[in-house]
C-alpha atoms as a PDB file:
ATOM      1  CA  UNK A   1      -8.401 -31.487  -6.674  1.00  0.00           C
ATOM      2  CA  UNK A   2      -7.126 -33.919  -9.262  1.00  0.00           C
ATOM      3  CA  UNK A   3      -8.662 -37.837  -8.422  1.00  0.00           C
ATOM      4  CA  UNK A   4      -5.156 -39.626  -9.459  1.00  0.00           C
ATOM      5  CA  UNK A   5      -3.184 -37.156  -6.669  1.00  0.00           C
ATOM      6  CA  UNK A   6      -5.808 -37.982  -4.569  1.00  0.00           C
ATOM      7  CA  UNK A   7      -5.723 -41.428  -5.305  1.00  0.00           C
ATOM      8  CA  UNK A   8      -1.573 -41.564  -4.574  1.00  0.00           C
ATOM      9  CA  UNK A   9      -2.016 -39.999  -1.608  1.00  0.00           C
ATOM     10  CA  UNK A  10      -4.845 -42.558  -0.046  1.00  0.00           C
ATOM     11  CA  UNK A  11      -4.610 -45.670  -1.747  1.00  0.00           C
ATOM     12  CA  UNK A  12      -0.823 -46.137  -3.396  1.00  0.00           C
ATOM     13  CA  UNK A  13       1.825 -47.936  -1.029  1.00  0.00           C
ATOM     14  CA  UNK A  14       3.684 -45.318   1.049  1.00  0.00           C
ATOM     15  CA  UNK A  15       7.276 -46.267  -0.074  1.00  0.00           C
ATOM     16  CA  UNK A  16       5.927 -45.129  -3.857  1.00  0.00           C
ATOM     17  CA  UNK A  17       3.937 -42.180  -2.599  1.00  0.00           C
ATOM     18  CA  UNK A  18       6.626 -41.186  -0.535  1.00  0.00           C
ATOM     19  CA  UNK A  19       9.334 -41.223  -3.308  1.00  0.00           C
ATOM     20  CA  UNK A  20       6.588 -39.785  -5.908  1.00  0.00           C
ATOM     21  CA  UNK A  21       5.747 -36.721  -3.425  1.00  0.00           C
ATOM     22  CA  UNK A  22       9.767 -35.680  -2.212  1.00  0.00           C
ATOM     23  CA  UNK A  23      11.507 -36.287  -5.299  1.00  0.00           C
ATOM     24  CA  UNK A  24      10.055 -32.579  -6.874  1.00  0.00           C
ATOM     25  CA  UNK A  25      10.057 -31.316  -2.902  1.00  0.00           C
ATOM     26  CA  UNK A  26      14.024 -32.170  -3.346  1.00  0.00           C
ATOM     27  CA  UNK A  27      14.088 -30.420  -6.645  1.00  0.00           C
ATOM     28  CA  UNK A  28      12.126 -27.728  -5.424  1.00  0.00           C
ATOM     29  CA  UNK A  29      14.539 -27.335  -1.941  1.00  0.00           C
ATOM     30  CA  UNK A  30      17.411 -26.999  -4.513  1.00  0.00           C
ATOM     31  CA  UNK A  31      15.729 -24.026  -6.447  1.00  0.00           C
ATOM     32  CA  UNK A  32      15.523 -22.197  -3.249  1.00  0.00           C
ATOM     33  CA  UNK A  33      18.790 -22.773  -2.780  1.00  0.00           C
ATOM     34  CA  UNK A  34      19.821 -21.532  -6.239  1.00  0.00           C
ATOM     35  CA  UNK A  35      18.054 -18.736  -6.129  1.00  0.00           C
ATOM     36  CA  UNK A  36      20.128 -17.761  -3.060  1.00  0.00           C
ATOM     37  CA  UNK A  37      23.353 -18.412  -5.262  1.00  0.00           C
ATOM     38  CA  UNK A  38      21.966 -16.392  -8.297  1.00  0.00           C
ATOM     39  CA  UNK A  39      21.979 -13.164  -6.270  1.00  0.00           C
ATOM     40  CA  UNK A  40      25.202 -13.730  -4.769  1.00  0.00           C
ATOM     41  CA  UNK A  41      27.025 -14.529  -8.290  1.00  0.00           C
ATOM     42  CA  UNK A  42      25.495 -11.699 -10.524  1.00  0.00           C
ATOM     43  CA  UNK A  43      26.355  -8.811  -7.580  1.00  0.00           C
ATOM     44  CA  UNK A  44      29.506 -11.310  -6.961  1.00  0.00           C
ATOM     45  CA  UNK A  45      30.407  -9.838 -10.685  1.00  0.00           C
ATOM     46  CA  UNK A  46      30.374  -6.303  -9.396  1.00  0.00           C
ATOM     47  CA  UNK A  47      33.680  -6.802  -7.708  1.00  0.00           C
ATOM     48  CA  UNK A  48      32.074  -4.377  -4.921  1.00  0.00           C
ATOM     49  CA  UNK A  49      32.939  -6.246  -1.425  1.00  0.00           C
ATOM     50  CA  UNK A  50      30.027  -3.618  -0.217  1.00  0.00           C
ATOM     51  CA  UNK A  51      27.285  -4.796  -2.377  1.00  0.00           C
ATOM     52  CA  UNK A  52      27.934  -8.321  -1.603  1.00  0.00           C
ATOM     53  CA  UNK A  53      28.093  -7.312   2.083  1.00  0.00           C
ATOM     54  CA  UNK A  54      24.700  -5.891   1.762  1.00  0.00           C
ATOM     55  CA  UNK A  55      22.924  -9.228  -0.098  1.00  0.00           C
ATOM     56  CA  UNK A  56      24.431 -10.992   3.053  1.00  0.00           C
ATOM     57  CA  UNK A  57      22.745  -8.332   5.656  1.00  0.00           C
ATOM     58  CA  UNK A  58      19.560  -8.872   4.067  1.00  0.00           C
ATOM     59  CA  UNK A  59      19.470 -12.567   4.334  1.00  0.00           C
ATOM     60  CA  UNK A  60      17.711 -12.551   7.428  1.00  0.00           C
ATOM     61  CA  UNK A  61      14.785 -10.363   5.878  1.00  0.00           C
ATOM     62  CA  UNK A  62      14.418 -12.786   3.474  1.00  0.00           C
ATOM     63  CA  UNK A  63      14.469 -15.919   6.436  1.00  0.00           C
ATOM     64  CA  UNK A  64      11.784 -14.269   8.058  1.00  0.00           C
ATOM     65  CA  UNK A  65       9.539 -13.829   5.140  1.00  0.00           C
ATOM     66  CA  UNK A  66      10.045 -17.521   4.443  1.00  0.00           C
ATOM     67  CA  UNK A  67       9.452 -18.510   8.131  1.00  0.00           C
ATOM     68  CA  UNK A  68       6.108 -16.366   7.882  1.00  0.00           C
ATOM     69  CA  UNK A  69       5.474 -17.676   4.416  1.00  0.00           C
ATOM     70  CA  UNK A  70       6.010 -21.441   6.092  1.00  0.00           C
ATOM     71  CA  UNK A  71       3.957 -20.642   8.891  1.00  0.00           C
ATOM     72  CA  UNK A  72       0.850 -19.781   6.761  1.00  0.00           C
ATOM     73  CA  UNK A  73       1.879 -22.841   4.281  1.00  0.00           C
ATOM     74  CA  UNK A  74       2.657 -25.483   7.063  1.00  0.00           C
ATOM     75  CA  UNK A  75      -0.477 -24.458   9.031  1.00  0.00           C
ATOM     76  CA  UNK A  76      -2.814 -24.832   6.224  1.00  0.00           C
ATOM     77  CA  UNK A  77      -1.683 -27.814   4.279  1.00  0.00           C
ATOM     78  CA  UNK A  78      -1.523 -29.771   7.720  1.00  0.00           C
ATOM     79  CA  UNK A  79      -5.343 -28.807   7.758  1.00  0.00           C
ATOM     80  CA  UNK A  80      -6.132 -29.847   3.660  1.00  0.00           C
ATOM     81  CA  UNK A  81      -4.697 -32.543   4.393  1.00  0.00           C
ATOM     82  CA  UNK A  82      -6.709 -33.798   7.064  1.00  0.00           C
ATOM     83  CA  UNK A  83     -10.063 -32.654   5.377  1.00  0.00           C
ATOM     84  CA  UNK A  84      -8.800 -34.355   2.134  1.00  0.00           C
ATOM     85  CA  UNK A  85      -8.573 -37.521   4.792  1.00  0.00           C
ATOM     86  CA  UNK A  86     -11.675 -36.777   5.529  1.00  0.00           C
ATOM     87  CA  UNK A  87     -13.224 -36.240   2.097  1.00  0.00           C
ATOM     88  CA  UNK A  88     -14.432 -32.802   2.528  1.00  0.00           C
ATOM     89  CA  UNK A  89     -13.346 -31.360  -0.673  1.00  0.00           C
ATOM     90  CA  UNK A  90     -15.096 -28.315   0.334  1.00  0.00           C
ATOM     91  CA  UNK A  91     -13.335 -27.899   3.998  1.00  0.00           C
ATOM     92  CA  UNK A  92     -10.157 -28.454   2.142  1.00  0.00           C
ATOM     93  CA  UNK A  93     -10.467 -25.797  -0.594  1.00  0.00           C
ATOM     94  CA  UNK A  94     -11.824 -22.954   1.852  1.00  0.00           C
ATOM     95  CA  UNK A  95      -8.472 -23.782   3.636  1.00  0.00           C
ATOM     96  CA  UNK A  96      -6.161 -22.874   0.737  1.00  0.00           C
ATOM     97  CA  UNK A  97      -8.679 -19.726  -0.115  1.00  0.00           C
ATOM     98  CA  UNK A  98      -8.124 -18.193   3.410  1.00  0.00           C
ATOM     99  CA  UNK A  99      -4.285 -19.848   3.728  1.00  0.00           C
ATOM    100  CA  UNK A 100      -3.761 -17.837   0.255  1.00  0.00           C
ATOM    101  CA  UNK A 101      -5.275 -14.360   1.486  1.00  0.00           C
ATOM    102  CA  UNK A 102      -3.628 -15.042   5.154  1.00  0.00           C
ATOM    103  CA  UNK A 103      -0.217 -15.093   3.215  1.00  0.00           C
ATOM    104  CA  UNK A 104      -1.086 -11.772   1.074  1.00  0.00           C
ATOM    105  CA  UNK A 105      -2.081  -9.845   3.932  1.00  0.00           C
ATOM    106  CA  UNK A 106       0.501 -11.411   6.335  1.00  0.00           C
ATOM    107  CA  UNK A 107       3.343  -9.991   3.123  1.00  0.00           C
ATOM    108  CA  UNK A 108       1.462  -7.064   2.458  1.00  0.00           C
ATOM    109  CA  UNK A 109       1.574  -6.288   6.288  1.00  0.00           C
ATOM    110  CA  UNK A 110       5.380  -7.166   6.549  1.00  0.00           C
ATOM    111  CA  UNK A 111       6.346  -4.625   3.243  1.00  0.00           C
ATOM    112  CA  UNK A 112       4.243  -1.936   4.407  1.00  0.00           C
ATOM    113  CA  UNK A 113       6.236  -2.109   8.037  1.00  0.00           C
ATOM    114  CA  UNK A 114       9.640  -2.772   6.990  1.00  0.00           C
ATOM    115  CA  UNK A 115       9.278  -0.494   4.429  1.00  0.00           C
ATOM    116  CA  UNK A 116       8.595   1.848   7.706  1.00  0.00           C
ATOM    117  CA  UNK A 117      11.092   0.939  10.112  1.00  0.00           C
ATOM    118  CA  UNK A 118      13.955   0.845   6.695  1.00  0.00           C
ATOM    119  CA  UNK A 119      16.306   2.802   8.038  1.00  0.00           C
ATOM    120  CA  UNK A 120      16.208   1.061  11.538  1.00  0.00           C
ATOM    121  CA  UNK A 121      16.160  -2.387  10.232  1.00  0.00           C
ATOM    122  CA  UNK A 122      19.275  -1.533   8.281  1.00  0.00           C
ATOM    123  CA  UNK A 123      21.084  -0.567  11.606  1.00  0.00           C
ATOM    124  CA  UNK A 124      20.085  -3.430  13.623  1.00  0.00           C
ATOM    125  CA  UNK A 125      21.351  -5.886  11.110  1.00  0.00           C
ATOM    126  CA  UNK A 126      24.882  -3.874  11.234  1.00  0.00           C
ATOM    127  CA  UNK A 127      25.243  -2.547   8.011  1.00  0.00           C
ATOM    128  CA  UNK A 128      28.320  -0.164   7.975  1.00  0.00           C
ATOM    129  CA  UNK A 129      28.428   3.144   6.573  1.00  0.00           C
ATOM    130  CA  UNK A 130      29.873   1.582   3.843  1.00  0.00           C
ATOM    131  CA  UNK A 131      27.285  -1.078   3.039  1.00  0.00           C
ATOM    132  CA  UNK A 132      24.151   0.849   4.578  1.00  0.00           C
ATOM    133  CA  UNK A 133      23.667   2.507   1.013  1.00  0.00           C
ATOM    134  CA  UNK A 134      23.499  -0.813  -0.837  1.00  0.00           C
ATOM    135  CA  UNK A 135      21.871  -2.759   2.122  1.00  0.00           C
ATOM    136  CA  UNK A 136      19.002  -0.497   2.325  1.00  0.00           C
ATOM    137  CA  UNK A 137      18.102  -0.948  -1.479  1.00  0.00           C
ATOM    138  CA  UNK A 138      18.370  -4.829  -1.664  1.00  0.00           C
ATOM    139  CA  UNK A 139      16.259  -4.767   1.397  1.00  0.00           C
ATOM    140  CA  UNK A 140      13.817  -2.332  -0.339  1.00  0.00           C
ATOM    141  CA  UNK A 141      13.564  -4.472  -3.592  1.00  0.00           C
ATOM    142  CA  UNK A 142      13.272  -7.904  -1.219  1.00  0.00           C
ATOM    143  CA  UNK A 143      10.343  -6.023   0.824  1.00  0.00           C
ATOM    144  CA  UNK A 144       8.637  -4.968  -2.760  1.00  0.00           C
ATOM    145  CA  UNK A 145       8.601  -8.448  -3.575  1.00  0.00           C
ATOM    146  CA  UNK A 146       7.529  -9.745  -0.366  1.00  0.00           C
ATOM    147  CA  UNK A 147       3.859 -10.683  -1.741  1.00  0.00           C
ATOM    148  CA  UNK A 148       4.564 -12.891  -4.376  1.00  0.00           C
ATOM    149  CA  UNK A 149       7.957 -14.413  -2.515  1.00  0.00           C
ATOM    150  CA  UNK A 150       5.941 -15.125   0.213  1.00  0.00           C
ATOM    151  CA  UNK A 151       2.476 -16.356  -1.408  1.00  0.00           C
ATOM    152  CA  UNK A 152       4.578 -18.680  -3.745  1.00  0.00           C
ATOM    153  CA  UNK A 153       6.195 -20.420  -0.625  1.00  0.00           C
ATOM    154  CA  UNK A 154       3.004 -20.772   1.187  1.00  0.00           C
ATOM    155  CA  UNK A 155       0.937 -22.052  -1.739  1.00  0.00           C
ATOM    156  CA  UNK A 156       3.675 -24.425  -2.837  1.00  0.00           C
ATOM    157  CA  UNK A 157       3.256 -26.384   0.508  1.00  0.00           C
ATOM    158  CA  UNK A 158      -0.298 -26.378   0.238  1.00  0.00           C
ATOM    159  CA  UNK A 159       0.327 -27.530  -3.052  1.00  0.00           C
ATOM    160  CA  UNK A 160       1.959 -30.389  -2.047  1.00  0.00           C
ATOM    161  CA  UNK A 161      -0.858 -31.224   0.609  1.00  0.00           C
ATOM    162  CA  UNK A 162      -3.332 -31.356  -2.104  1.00  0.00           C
ATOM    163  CA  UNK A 163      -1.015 -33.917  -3.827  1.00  0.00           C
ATOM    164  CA  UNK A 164       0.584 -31.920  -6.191  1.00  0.00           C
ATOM    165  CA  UNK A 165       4.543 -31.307  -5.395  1.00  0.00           C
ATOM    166  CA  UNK A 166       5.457 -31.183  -9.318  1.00  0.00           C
ATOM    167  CA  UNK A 167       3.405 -27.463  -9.146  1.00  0.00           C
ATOM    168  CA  UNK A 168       4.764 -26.798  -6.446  1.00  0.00           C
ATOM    169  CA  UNK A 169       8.290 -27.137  -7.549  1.00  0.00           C
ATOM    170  CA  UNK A 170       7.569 -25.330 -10.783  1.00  0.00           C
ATOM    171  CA  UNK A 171       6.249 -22.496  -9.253  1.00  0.00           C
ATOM    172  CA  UNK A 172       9.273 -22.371  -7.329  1.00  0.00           C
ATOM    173  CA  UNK A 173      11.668 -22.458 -10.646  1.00  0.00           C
ATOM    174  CA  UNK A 174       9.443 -20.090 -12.223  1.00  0.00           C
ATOM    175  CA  UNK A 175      10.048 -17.454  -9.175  1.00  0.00           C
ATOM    176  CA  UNK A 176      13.569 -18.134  -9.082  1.00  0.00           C
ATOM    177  CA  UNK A 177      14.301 -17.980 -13.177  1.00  0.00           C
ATOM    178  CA  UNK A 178      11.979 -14.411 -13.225  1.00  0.00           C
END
């Protein structure tokens, strides 16, 4: 952990270490949010009402591997951030060791069973014959890409409870620009 994070965090006036800490949260929030707009423009450029039909059905995959990803992320950095209180460096990095593997195995768990239950998960989020095709492959690719989607949430909020939002956001842009 980095002393002048640290130092922000405990011993700067909370108006400054408030408006030090969300400004790259906000910046990060709005790369989320572009990334979200990047998929829909490019297969937007297809001219294929399917395909873009199909991006939208497999929004909610993507929801709930953030909402697991958060879970993980939330859980933990509420916990660094207390031992960081606390000064137990050591409590605080055995946190984001185990909240890092929880969010591999919790992704790695979630591709191996949607991968599974494809064909079923494509049906319950009422893909048309039309769109089933297209939905089924974007849901594929999203469920292929579930570890590092979901591990870059998680360890951007624990990120941010060690004091360090600017990583956080740049890990972020670095997911959504790949």
């Amino acid at each position: 952990m980095n002393e002048k994070r640290i130092k922000l965090l405990s011993e700067a006036p909370v108006s400054k270490a408030i408006f030090a800490m969300s400004i790259p949260v906000v910046l990060g929030m709005m790369v989320n949010v572009l990334y979200n707009l990047v998929d829909i423009f490019f297969v937007g450029r297809l001219n294929d009402y399917n395909q873009l039909a199909a991006v939208n059905i497999a929004m909610p995959v993507f929801m709930i591997m953030m909402a697991l990803a958060a879970f993980v992320g939330t859980g933990a950095s509420s916990y660094i951030s207390r031992s960081i209180g606390e000064k137990n460096e050591v409590q605080a990095n055995k946190t984001l060791s185990i909240g890092f593997g929880l969010s591999i195995m919790i992704a790695a768990l979630l591709t191996v069973i949607g991968i599974v239950f494809l064909p079923t998960l494509v049906k319950v989020l009422g893909a048309s014959a039309d769109t089933s095709k297209f939905a089924t492959t974007y849901i594929f690719i999203l469920l292929l890409g579930s570890i590092p989607i979901m591990v870059n949430y998680a360890a951007g909020q624990m990120l941010r409870a060690e004091g360090d939002p600017m990583a956080s956001m740049m890990g972020m842009l670095i997911g959504t620009v790949a």
